[in-house]
C-alpha atoms as a PDB file:
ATOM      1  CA  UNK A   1      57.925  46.945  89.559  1.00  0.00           C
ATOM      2  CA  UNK A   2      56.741  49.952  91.203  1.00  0.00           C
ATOM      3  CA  UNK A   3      56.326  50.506  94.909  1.00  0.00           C
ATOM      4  CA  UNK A   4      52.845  50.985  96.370  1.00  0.00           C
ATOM      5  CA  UNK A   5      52.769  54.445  97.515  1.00  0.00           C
ATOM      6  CA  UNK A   6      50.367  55.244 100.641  1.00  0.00           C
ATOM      7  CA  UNK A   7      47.328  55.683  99.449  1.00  0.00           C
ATOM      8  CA  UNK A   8      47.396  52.472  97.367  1.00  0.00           C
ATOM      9  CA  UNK A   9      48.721  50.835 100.595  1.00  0.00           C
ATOM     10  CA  UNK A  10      45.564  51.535 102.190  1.00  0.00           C
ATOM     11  CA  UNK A  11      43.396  50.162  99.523  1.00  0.00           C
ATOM     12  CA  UNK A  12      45.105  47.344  99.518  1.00  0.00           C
ATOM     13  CA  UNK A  13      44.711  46.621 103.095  1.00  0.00           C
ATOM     14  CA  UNK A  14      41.112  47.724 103.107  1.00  0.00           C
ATOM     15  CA  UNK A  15      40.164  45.290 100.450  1.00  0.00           C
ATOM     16  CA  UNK A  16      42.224  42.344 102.146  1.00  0.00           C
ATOM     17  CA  UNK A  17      39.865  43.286 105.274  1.00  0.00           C
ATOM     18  CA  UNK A  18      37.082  42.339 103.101  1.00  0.00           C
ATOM     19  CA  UNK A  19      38.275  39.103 102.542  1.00  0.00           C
ATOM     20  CA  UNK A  20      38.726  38.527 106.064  1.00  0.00           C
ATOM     21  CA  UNK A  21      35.277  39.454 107.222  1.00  0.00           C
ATOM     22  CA  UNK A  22      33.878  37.186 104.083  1.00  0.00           C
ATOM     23  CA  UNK A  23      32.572  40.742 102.730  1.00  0.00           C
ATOM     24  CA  UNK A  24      29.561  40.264 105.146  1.00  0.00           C
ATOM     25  CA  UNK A  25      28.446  36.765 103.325  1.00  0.00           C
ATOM     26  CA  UNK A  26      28.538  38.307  99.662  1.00  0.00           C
ATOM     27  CA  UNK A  27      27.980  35.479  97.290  1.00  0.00           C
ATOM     28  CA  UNK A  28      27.708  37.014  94.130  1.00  0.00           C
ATOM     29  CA  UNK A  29      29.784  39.821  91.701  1.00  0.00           C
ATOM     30  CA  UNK A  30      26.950  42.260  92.746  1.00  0.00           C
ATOM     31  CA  UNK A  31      26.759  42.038  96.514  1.00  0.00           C
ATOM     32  CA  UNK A  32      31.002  41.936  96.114  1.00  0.00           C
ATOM     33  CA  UNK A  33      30.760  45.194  94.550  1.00  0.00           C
ATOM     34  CA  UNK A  34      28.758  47.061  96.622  1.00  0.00           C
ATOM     35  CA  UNK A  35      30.756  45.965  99.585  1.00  0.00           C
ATOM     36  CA  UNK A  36      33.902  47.275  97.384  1.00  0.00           C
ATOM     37  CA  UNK A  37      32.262  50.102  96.714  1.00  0.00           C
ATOM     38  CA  UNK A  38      31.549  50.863 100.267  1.00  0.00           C
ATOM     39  CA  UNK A  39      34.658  50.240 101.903  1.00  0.00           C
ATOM     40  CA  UNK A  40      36.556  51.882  99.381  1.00  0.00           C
ATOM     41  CA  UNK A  41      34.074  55.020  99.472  1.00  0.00           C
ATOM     42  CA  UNK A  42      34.189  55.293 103.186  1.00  0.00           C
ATOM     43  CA  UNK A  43      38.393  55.183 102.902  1.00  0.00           C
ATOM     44  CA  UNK A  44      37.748  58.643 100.588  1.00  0.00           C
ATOM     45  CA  UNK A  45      35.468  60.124 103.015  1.00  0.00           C
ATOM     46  CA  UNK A  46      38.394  59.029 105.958  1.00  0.00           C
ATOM     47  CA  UNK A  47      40.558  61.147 104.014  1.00  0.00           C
ATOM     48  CA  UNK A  48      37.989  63.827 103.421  1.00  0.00           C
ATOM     49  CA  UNK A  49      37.545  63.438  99.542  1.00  0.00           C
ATOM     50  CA  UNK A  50      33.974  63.375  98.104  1.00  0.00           C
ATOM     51  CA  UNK A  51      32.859  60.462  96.534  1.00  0.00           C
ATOM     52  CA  UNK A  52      30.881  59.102  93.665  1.00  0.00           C
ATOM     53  CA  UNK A  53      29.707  55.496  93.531  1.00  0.00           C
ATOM     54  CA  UNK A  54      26.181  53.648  93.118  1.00  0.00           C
ATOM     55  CA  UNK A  55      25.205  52.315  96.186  1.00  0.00           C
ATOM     56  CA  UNK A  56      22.137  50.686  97.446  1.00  0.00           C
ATOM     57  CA  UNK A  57      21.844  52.563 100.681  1.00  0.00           C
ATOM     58  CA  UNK A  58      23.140  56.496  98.938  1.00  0.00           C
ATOM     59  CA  UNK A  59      26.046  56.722 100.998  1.00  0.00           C
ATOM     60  CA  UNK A  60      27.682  58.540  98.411  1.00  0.00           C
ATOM     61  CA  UNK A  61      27.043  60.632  95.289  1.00  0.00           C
ATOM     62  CA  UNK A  62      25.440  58.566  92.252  1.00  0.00           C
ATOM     63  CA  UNK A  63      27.889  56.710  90.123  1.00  0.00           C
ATOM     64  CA  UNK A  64      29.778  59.473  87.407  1.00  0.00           C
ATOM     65  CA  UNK A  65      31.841  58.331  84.783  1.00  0.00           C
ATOM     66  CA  UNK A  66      33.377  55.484  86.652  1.00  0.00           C
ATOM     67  CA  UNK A  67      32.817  52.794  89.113  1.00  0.00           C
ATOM     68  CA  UNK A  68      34.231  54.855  92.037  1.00  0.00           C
ATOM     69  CA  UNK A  69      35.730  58.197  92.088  1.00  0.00           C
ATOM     70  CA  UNK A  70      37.166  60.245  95.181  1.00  0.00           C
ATOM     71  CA  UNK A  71      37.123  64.147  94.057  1.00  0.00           C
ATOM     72  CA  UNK A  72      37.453  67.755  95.323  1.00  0.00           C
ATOM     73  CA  UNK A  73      35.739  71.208  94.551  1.00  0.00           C
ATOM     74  CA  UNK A  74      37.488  74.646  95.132  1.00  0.00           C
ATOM     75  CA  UNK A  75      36.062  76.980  96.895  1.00  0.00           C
ATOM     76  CA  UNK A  76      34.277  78.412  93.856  1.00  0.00           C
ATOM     77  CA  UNK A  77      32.723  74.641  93.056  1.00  0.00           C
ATOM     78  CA  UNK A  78      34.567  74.243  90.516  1.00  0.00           C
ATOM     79  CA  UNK A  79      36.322  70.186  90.156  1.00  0.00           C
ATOM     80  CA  UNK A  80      39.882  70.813  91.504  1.00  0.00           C
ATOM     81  CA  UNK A  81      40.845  67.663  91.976  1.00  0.00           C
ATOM     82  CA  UNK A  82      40.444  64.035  91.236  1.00  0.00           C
ATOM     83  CA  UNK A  83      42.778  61.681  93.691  1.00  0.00           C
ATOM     84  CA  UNK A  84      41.396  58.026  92.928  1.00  0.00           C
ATOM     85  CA  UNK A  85      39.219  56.703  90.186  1.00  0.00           C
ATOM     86  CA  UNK A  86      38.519  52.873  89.860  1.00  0.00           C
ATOM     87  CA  UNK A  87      36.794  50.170  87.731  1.00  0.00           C
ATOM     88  CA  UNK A  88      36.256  46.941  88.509  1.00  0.00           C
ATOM     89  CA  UNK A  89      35.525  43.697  86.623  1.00  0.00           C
ATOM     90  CA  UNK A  90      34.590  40.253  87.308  1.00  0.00           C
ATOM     91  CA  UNK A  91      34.650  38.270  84.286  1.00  0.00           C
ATOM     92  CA  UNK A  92      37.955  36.420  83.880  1.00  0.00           C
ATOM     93  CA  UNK A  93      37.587  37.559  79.811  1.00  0.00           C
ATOM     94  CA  UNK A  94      41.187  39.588  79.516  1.00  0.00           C
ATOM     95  CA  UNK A  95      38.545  41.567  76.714  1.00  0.00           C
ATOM     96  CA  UNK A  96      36.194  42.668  79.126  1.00  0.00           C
ATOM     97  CA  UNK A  97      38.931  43.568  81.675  1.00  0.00           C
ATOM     98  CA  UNK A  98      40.599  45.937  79.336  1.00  0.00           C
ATOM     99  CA  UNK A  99      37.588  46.881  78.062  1.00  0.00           C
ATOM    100  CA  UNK A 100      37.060  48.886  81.816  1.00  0.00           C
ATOM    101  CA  UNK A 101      40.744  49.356  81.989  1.00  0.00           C
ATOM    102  CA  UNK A 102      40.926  51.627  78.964  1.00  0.00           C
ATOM    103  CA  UNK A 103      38.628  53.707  80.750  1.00  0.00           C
ATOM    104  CA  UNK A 104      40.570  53.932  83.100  1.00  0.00           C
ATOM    105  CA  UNK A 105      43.489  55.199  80.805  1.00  0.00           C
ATOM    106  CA  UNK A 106      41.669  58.081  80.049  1.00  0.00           C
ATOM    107  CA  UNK A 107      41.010  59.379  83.298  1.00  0.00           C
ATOM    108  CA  UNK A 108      42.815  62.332  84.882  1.00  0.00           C
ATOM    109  CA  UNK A 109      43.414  61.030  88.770  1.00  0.00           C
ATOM    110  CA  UNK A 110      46.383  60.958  90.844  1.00  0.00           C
ATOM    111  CA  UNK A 111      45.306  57.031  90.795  1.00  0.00           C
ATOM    112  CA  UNK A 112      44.031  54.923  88.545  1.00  0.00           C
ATOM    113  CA  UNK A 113      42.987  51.180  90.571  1.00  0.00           C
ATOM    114  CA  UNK A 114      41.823  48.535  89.001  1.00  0.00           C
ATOM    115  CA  UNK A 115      40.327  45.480  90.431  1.00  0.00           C
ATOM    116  CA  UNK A 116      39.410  42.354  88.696  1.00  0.00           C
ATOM    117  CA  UNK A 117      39.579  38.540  89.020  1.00  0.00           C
ATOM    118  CA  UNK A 118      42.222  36.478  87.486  1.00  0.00           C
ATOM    119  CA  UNK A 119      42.108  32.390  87.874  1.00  0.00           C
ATOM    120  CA  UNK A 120      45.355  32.090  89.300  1.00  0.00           C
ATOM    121  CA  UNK A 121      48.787  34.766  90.325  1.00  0.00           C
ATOM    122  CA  UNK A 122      50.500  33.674  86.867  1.00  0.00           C
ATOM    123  CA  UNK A 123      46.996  35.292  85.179  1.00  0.00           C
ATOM    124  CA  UNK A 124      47.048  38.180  87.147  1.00  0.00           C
ATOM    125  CA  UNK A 125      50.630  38.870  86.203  1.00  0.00           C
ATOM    126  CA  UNK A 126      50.058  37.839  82.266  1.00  0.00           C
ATOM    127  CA  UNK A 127      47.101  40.347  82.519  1.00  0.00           C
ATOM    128  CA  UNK A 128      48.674  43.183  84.085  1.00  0.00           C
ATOM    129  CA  UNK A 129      51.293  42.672  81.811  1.00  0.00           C
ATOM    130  CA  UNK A 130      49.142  42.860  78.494  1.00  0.00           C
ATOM    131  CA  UNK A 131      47.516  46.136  80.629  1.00  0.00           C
ATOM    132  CA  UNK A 132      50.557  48.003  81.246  1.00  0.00           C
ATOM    133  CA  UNK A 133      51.493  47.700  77.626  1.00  0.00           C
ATOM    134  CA  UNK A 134      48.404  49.182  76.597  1.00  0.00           C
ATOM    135  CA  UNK A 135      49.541  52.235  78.683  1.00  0.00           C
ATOM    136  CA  UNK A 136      53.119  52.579  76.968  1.00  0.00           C
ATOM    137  CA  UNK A 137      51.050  52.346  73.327  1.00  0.00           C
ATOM    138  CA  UNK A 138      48.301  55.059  74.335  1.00  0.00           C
ATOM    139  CA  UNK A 139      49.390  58.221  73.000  1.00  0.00           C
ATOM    140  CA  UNK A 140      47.327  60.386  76.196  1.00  0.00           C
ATOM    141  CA  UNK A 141      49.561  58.566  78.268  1.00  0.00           C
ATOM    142  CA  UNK A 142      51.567  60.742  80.426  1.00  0.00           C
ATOM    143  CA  UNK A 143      54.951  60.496  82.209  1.00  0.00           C
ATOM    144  CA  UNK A 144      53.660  59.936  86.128  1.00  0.00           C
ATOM    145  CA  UNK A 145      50.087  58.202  85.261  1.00  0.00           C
ATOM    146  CA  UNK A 146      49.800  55.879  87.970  1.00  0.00           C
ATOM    147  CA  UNK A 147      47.688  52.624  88.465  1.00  0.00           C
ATOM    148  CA  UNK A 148      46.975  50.040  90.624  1.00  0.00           C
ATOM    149  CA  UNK A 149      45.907  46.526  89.505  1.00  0.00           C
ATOM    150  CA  UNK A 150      44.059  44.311  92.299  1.00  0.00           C
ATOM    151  CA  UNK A 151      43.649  40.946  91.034  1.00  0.00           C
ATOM    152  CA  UNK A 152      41.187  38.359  93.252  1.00  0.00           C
ATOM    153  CA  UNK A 153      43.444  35.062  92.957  1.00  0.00           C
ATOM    154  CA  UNK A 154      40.995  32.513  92.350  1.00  0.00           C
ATOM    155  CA  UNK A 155      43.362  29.738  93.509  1.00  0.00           C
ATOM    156  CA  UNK A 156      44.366  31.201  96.576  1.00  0.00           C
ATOM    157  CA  UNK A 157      41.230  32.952  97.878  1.00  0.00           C
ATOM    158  CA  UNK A 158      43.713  36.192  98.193  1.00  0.00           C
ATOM    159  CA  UNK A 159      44.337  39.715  96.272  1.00  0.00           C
ATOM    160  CA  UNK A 160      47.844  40.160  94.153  1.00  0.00           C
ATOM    161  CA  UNK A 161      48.305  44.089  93.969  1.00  0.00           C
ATOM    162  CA  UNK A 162      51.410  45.546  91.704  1.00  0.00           C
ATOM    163  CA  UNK A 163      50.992  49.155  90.860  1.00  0.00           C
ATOM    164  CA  UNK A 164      52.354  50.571  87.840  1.00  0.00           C
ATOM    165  CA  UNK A 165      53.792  54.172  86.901  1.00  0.00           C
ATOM    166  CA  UNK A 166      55.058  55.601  83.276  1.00  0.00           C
END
């Protein structure tokens, strides 16, 4: 297993925070993902990144290419860099979770994070196990790509995080 670096440290934390606080009384995948969206969009802006993620209130740029994404432009405004990008998905169907995980796979980011719930920690560690061998088969798969995998445990009302690098 891999060793959350820094940055995935803080997501980590950030989303456990939202658990605490009861995500501000969401009761429903929508009102959960704004409030992920949020929190995790005001960690980029913390760290000075631009950010791109639907959002009710337009806190941030509209939603490109995936559910969240923390980016950079030279000075020339040209993309120079993409730190985070993330996906998330609610439906305990292991098809529609790797359905926004190969998404992910194609994505050029120093991180790839993907959250998602799983019934219990023995699914979330069956499914990030199916996940990570999608990685090792996908050809564009490069020595370095990094991901995180945030799983909601159903069972225990708490995240499971294990990040993952080839």
């Amino acid at each position: 297993m891999t060793n959350l670096d820094e940055t995935e440290r803080a997501v980590v934390r950030r989303l456990d925070s939202l658990l605490r606080t009861r995500v501000a009384n969401a009761n429903s995948d929508r009102e959960w993902t704004v409030a992920v969206k949020r929190t995790l969009g005001a960690l980029g802006r913390e760290r000075g990144w631009e950010v791109c993620a639907s959002d009710p209130r337009k806190r941030f740029e509209s939603e490109w290419l995936f559910d969240l994404i923390w980016y950079a432009y030279n000075h020339d405004s040209h993309l120079q860099k993409i730190p985070l990008i993330l996906e998330m998905e609610w439906n305990l169907s292991f098809d529609e979770i790797k359905w926004d995980f190969e998404k992910l796979m194609t994505g050029r980011a120093d991180h790839r994070v993907l959250i998602f719930h799983a019934a219990n920690s023995e699914a979330f560690e069956n499914c990030c196990g199916k996940l990570i061998r999608g990685v090792t088969a996908f050809e564009y798969s490069q020595r370095g790509d990094r991901y995180l995998f945030v799983g909601y445990d159903m069972k225990t009302d708490l995240f499971d995080s294990r990040a993952f690098e080839l």
